[in-house]
C-alpha atoms as a PDB file:
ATOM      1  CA  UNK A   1     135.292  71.834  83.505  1.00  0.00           C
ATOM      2  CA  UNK A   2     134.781  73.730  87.124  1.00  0.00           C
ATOM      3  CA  UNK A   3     138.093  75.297  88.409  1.00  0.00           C
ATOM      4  CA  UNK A   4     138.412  75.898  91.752  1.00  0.00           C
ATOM      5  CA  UNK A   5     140.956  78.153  93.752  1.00  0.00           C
ATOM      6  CA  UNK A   6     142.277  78.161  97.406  1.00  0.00           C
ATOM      7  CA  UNK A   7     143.965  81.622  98.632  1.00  0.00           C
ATOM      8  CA  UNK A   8     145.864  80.844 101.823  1.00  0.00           C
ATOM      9  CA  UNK A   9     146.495  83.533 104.879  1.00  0.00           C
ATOM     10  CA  UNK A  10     150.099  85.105 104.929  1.00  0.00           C
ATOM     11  CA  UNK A  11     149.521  89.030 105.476  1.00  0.00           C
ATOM     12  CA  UNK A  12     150.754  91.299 103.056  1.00  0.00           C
ATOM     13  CA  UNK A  13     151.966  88.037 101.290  1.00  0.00           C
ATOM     14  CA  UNK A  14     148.390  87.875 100.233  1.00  0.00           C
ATOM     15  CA  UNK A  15     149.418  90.077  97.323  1.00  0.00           C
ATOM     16  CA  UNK A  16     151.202  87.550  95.813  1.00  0.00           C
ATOM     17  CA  UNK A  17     147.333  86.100  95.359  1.00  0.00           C
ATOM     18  CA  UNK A  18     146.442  88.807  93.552  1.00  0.00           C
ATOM     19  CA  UNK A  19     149.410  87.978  91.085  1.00  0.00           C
ATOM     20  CA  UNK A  20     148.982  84.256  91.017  1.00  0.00           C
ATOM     21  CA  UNK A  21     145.075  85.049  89.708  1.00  0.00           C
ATOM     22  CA  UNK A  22     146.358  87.614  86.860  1.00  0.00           C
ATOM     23  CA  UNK A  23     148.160  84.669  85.451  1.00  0.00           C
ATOM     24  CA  UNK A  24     145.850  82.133  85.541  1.00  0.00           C
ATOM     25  CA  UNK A  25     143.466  84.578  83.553  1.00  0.00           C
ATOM     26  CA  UNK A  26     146.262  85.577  80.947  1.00  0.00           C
ATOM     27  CA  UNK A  27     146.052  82.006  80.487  1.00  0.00           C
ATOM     28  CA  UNK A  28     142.508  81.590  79.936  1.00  0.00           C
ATOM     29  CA  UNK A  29     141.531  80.078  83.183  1.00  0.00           C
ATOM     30  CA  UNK A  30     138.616  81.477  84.525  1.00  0.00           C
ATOM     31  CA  UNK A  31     137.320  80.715  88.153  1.00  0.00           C
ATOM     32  CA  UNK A  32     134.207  78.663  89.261  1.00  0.00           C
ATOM     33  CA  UNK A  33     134.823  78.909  92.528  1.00  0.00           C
ATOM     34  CA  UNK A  34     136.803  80.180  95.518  1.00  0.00           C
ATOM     35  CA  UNK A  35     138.041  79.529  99.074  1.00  0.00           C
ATOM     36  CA  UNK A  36     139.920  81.730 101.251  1.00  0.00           C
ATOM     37  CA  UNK A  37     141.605  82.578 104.730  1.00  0.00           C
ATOM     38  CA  UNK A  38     142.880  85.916 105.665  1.00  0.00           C
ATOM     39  CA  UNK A  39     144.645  87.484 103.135  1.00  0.00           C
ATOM     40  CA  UNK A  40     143.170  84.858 100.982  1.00  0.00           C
ATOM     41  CA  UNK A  41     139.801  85.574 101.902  1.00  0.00           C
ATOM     42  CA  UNK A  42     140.276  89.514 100.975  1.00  0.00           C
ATOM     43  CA  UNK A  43     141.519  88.438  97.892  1.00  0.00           C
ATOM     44  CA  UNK A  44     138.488  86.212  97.027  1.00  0.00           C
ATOM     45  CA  UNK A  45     135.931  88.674  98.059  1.00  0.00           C
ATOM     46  CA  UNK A  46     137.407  91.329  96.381  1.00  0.00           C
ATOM     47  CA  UNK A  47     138.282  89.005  92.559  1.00  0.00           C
ATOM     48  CA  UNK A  48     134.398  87.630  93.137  1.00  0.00           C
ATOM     49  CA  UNK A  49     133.132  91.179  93.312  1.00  0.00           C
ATOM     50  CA  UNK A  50     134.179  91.496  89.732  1.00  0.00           C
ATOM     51  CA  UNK A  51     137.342  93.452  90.666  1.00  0.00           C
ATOM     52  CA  UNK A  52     140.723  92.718  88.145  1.00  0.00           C
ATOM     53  CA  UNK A  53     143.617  91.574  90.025  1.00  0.00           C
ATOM     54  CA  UNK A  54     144.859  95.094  89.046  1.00  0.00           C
ATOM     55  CA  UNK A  55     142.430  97.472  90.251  1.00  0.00           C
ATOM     56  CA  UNK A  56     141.726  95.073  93.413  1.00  0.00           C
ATOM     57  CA  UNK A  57     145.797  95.796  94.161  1.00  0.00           C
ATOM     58  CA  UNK A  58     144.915  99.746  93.445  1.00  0.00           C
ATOM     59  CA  UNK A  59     141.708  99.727  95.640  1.00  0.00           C
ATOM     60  CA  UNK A  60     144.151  98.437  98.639  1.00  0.00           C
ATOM     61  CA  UNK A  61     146.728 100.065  98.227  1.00  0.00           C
ATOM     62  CA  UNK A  62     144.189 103.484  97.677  1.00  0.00           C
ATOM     63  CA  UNK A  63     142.481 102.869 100.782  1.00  0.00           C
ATOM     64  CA  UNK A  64     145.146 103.128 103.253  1.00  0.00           C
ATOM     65  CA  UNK A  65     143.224 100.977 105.890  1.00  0.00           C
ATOM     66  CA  UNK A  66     145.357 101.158 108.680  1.00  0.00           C
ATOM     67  CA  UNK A  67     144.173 104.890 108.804  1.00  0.00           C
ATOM     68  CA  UNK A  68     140.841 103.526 109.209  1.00  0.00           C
ATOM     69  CA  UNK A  69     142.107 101.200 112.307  1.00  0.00           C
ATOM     70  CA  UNK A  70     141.183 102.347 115.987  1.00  0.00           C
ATOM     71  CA  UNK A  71     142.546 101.041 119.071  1.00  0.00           C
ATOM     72  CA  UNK A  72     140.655  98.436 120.756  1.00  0.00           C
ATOM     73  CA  UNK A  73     141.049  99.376 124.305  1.00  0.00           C
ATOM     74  CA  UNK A  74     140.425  96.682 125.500  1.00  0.00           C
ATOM     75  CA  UNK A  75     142.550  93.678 126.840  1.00  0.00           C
ATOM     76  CA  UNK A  76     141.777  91.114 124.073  1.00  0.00           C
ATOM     77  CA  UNK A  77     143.781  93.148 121.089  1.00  0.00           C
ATOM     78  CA  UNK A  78     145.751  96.430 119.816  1.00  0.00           C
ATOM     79  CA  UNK A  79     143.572  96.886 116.768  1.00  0.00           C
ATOM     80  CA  UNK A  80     139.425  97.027 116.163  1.00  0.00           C
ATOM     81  CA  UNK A  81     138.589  95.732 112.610  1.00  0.00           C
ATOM     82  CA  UNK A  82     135.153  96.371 112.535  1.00  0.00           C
ATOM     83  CA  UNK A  83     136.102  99.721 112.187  1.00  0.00           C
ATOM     84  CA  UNK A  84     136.738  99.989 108.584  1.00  0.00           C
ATOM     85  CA  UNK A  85     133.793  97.886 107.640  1.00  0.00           C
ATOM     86  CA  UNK A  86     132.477 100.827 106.299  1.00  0.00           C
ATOM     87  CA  UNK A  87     135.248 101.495 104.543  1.00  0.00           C
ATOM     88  CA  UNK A  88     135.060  97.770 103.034  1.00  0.00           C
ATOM     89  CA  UNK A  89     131.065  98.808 102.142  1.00  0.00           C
ATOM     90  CA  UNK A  90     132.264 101.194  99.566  1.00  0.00           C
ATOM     91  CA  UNK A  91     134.181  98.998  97.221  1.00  0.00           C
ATOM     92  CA  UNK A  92     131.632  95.674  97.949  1.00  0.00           C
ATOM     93  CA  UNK A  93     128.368  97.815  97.874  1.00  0.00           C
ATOM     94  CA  UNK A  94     126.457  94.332  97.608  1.00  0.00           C
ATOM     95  CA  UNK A  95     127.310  92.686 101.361  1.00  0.00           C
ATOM     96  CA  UNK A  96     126.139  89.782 100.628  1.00  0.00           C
ATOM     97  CA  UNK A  97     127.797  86.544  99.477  1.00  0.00           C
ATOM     98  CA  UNK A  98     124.805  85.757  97.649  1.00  0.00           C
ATOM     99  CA  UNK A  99     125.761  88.717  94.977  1.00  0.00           C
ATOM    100  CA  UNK A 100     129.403  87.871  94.207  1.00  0.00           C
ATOM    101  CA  UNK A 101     129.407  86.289  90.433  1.00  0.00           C
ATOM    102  CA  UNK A 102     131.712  83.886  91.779  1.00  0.00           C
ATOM    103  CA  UNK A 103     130.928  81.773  94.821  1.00  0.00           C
ATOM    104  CA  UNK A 104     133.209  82.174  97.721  1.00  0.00           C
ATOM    105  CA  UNK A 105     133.485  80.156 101.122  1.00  0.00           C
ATOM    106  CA  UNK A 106     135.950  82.277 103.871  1.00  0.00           C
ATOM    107  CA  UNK A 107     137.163  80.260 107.266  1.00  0.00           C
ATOM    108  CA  UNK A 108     137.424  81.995 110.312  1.00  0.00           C
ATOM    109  CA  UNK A 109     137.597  80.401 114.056  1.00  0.00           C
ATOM    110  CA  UNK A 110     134.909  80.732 116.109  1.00  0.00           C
ATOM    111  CA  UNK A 111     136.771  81.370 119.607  1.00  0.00           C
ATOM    112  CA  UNK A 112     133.843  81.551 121.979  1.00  0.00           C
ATOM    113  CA  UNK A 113     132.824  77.476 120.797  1.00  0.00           C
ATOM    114  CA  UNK A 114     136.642  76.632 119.712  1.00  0.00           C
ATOM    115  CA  UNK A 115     135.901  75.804 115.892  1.00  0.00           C
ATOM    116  CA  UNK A 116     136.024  76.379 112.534  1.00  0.00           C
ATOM    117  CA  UNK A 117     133.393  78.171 110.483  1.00  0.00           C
ATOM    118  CA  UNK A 118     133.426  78.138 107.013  1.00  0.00           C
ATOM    119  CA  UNK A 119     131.178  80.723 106.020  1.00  0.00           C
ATOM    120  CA  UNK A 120     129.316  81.239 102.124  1.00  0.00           C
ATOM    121  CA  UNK A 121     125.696  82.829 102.940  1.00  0.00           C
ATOM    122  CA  UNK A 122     124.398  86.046 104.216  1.00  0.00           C
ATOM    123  CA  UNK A 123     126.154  88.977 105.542  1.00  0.00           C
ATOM    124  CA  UNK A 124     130.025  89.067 103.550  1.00  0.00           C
ATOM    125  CA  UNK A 125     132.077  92.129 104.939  1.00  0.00           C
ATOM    126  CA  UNK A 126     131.917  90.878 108.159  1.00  0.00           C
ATOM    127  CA  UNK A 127     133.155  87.131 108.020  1.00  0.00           C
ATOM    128  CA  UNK A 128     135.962  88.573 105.800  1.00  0.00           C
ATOM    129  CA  UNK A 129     137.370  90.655 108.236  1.00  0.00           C
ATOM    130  CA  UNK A 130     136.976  88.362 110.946  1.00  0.00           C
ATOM    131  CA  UNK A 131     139.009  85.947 108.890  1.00  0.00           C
ATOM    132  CA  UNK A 132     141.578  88.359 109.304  1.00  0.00           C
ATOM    133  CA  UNK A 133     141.895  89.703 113.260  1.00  0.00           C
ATOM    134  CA  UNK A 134     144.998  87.975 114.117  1.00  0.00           C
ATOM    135  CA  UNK A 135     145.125  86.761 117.706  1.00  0.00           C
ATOM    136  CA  UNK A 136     147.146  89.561 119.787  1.00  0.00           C
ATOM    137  CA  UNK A 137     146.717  92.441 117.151  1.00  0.00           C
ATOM    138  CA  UNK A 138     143.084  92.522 116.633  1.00  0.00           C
ATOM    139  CA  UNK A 139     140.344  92.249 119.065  1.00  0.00           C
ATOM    140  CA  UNK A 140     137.858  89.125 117.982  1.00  0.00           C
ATOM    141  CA  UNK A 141     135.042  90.076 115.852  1.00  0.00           C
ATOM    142  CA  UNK A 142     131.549  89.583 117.060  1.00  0.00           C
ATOM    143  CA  UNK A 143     129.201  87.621 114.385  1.00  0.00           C
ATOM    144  CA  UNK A 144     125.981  86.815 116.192  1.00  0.00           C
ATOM    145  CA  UNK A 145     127.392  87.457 119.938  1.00  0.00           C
ATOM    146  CA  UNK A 146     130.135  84.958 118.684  1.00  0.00           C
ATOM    147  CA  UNK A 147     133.883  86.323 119.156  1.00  0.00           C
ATOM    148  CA  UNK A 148     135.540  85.166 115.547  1.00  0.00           C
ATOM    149  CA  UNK A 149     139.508  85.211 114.330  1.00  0.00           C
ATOM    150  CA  UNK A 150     141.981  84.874 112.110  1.00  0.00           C
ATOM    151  CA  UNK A 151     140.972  81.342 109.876  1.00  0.00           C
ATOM    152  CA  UNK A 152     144.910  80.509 109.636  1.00  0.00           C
ATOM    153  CA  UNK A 153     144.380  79.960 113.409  1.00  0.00           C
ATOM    154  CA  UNK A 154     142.637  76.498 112.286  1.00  0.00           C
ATOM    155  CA  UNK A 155     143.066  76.368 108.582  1.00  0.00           C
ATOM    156  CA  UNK A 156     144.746  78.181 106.696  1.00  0.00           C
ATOM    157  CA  UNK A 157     144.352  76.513 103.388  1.00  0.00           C
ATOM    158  CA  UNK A 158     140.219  75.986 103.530  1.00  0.00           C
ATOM    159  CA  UNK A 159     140.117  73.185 100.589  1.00  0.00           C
ATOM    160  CA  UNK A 160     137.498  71.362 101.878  1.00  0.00           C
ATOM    161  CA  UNK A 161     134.349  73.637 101.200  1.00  0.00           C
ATOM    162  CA  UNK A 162     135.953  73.317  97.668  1.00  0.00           C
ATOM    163  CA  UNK A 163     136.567  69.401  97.115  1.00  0.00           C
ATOM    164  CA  UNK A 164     134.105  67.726  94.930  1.00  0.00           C
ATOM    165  CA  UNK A 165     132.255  71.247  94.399  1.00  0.00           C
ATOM    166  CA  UNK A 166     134.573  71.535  91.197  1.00  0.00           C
ATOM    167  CA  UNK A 167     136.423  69.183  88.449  1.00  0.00           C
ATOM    168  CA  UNK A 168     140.270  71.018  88.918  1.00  0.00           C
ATOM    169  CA  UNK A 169     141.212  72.239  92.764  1.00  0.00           C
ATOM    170  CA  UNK A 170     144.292  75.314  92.308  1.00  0.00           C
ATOM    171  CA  UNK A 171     145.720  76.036  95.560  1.00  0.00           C
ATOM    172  CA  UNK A 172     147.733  79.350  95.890  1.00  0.00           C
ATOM    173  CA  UNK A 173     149.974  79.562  99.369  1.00  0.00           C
ATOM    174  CA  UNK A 174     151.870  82.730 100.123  1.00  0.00           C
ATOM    175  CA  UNK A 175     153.841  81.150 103.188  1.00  0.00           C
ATOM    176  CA  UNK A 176     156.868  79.444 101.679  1.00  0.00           C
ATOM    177  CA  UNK A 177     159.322  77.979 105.032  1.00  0.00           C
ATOM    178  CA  UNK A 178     162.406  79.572 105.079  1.00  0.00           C
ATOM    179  CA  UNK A 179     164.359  76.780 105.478  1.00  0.00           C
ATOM    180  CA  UNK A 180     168.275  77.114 107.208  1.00  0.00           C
ATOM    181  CA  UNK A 181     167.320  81.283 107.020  1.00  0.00           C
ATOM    182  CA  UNK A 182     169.038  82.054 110.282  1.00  0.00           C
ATOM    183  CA  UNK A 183     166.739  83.811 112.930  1.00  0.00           C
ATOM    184  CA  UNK A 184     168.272  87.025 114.922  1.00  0.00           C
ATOM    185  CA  UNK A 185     165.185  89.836 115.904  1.00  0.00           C
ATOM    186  CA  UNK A 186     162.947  88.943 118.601  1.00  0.00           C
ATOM    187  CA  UNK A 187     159.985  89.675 115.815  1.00  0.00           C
ATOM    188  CA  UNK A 188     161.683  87.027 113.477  1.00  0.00           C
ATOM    189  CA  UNK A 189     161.084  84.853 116.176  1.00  0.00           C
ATOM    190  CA  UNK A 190     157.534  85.454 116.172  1.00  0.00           C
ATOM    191  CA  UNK A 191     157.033  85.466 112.656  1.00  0.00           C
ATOM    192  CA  UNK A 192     158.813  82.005 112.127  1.00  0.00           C
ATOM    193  CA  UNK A 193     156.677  80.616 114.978  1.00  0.00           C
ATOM    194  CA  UNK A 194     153.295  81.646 113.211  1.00  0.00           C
ATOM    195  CA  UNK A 195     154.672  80.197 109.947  1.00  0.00           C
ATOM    196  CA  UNK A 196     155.668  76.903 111.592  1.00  0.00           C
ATOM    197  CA  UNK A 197     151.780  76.939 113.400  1.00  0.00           C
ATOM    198  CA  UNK A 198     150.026  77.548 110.030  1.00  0.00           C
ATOM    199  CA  UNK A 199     151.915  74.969 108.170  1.00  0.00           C
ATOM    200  CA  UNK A 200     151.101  72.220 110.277  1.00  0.00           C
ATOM    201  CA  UNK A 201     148.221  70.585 108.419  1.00  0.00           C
ATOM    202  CA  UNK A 202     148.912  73.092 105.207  1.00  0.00           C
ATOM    203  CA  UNK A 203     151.000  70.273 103.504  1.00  0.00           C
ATOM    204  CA  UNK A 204     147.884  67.779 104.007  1.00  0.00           C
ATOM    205  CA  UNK A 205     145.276  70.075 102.455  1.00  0.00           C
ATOM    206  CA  UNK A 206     148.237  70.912  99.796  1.00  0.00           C
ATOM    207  CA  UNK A 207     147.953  67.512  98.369  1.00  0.00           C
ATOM    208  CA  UNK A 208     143.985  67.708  97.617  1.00  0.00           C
ATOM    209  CA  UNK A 209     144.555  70.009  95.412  1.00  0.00           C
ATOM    210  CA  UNK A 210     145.588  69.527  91.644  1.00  0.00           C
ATOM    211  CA  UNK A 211     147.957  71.961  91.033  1.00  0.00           C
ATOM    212  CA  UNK A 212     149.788  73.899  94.118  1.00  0.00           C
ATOM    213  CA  UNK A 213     151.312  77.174  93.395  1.00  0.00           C
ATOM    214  CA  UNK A 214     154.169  78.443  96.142  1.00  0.00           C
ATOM    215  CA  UNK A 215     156.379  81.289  95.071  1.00  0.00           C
ATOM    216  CA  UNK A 216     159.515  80.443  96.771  1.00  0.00           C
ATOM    217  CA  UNK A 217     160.605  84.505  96.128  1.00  0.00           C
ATOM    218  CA  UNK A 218     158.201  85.125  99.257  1.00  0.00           C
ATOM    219  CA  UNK A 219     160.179  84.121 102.213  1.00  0.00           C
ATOM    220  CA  UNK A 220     161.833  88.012 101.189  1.00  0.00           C
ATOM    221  CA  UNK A 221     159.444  89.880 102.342  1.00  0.00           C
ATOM    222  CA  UNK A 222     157.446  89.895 106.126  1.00  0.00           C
ATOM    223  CA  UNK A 223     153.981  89.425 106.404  1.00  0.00           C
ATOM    224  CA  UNK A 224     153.871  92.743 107.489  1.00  0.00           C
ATOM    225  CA  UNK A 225     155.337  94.313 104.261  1.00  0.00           C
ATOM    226  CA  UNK A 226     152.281  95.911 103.571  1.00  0.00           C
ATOM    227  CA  UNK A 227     154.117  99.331 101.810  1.00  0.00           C
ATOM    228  CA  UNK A 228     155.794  96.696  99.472  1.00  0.00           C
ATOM    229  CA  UNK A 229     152.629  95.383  97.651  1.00  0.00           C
ATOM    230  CA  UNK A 230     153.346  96.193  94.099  1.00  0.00           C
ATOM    231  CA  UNK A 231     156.817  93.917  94.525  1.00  0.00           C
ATOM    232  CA  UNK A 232     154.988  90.724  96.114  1.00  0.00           C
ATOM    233  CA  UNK A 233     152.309  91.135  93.502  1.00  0.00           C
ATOM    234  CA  UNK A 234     154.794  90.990  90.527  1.00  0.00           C
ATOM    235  CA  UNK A 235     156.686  87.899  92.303  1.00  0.00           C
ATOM    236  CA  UNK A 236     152.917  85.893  92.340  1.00  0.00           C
ATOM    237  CA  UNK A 237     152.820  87.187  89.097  1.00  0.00           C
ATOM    238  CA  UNK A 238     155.955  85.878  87.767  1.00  0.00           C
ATOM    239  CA  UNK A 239     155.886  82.647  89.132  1.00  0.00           C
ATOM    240  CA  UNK A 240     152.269  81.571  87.939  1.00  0.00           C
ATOM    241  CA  UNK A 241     153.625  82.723  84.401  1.00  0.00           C
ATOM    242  CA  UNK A 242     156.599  80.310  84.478  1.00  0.00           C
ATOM    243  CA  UNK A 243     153.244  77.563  85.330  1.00  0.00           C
ATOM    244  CA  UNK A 244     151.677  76.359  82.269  1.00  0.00           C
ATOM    245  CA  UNK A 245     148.636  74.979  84.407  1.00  0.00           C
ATOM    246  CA  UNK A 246     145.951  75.263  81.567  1.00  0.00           C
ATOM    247  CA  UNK A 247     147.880  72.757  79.874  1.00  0.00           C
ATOM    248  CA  UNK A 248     147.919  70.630  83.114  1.00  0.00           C
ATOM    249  CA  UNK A 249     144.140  71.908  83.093  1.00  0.00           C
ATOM    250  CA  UNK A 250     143.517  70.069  79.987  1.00  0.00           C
ATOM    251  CA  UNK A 251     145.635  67.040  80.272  1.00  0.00           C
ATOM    252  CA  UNK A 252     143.979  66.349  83.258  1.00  0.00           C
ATOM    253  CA  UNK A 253     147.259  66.641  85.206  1.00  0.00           C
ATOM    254  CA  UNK A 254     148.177  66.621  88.807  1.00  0.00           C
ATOM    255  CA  UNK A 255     151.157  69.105  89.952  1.00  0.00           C
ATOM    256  CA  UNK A 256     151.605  68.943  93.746  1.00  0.00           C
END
């Protein structure tokens, strides 16, 4: 039986992904194939390298990327991503999506034509980090004189490269709604809005999959709580334990 996984965006959320995936392998699940947005699609390049959820947490946390981030200086973000592809280069040597052992598909929005692009062939590092450049914080990447961003923009749980490529769908979303959580910073504001714009069509794409994991422990952190990685990792972690999905594997279950 083909498994497939979905790693939503959610910013330093994402860890939780990285969690989620060491459970599912304690369990004996192994991976056919993978989608991913953001955070997601770090995750997914990273795991399909051949990385352990372990050493992929160790490799970010090592790297310190935001060292590696220069200001844009322009008008169109804070941030330039494309300056740590480099830095991305030395842990996926191969940049190609054609050498991961497990096939990966990573949505980004293609600004300059207003769509979608879910992309699986050629260059990897690239498409990856243009998943990621949030509107507002990171300048759009250029692919191909094309101006890409963040996936979650669009879609930020990319099932459908995945349905009816495999026989079991897993979808693993790190952006829980707060509900009746009372709002009082200016950036809670903001960060509620973005959740509320992601989740539009999330709850659709939820029910295509066969089992949707959705550790409710995540509405306590931001999605900017990068320096608490090791914590959001444990909480993905815990929750996919208390998930006996290879039974549901086997039985041929749905759990939505």
């Amino acid at each position: 039986m083909k498994i497939g996984l979905v790693l939503s965006g959610g910013g330093a959320r994402g860890f939780a992904h990285l969690g989620v995936i060491k459970a599912l392998l304690e369990q004996g699940i192994q991976i056919d194939r993978m989608a991913g947005t953001s955070a997601g699609a770090i995750v997914g390049a990273l795991i399909a390298t051949g990385y352990s959820p372990d050493e992929a947490l160790r490799l970010i946390e090592s790297s310190a990327f935001m060292r590696h981030l220069r200001p844009a200086w322009t008008r169109m973000g804070l941030l330039r991503i494309d300056t740590i592809i480099d830095l991305y280069k030395k842990y996926i040597p191969e940049d190609r999506f054609e050498a991961l052992s497990i096939p990966l598909h990573v949505a980004a929005v293609n600004l300059t034509d207003g769509e979608l692009v879910i992309f699986d062939k050629g260059e990897l590092i690239r498409p990856v980090l243009a998943s990621c450049c949030l509107p507002g914080i990171f300048e759009p990447l250029l692919i191909n004189k094309k101006q890409y961003i963040d996936g979650g923009a669009l879609n930020n749980l990319p099932v459908e490269p995945v349905v009816g490529q495999v026989d079991y769908l897993i979808g693993s979303h790190c952006n829980p709604f707060p509900a009746h959580k009372p709002i009082r910073t200016a950036r809670g504001v903001l960060e509620r809005s973005l959740v509320l714009s992601v989740q539009s069509k999330t709850r659709e794409r939820a029910a295509l999959c066969n089992f949707f994991i959705e550790p409710p422990e995540l509405t306590n952190f931001s999605v900017t709580d990068a320096k608490r990685a090791r914590e959001i990792f444990q909480v993905g972690y815990r929750h996919a334990k208390t998930l006996n999905v290879a039974a549901a594997i086997e039985q041929g279950v749905d759990s939505v």
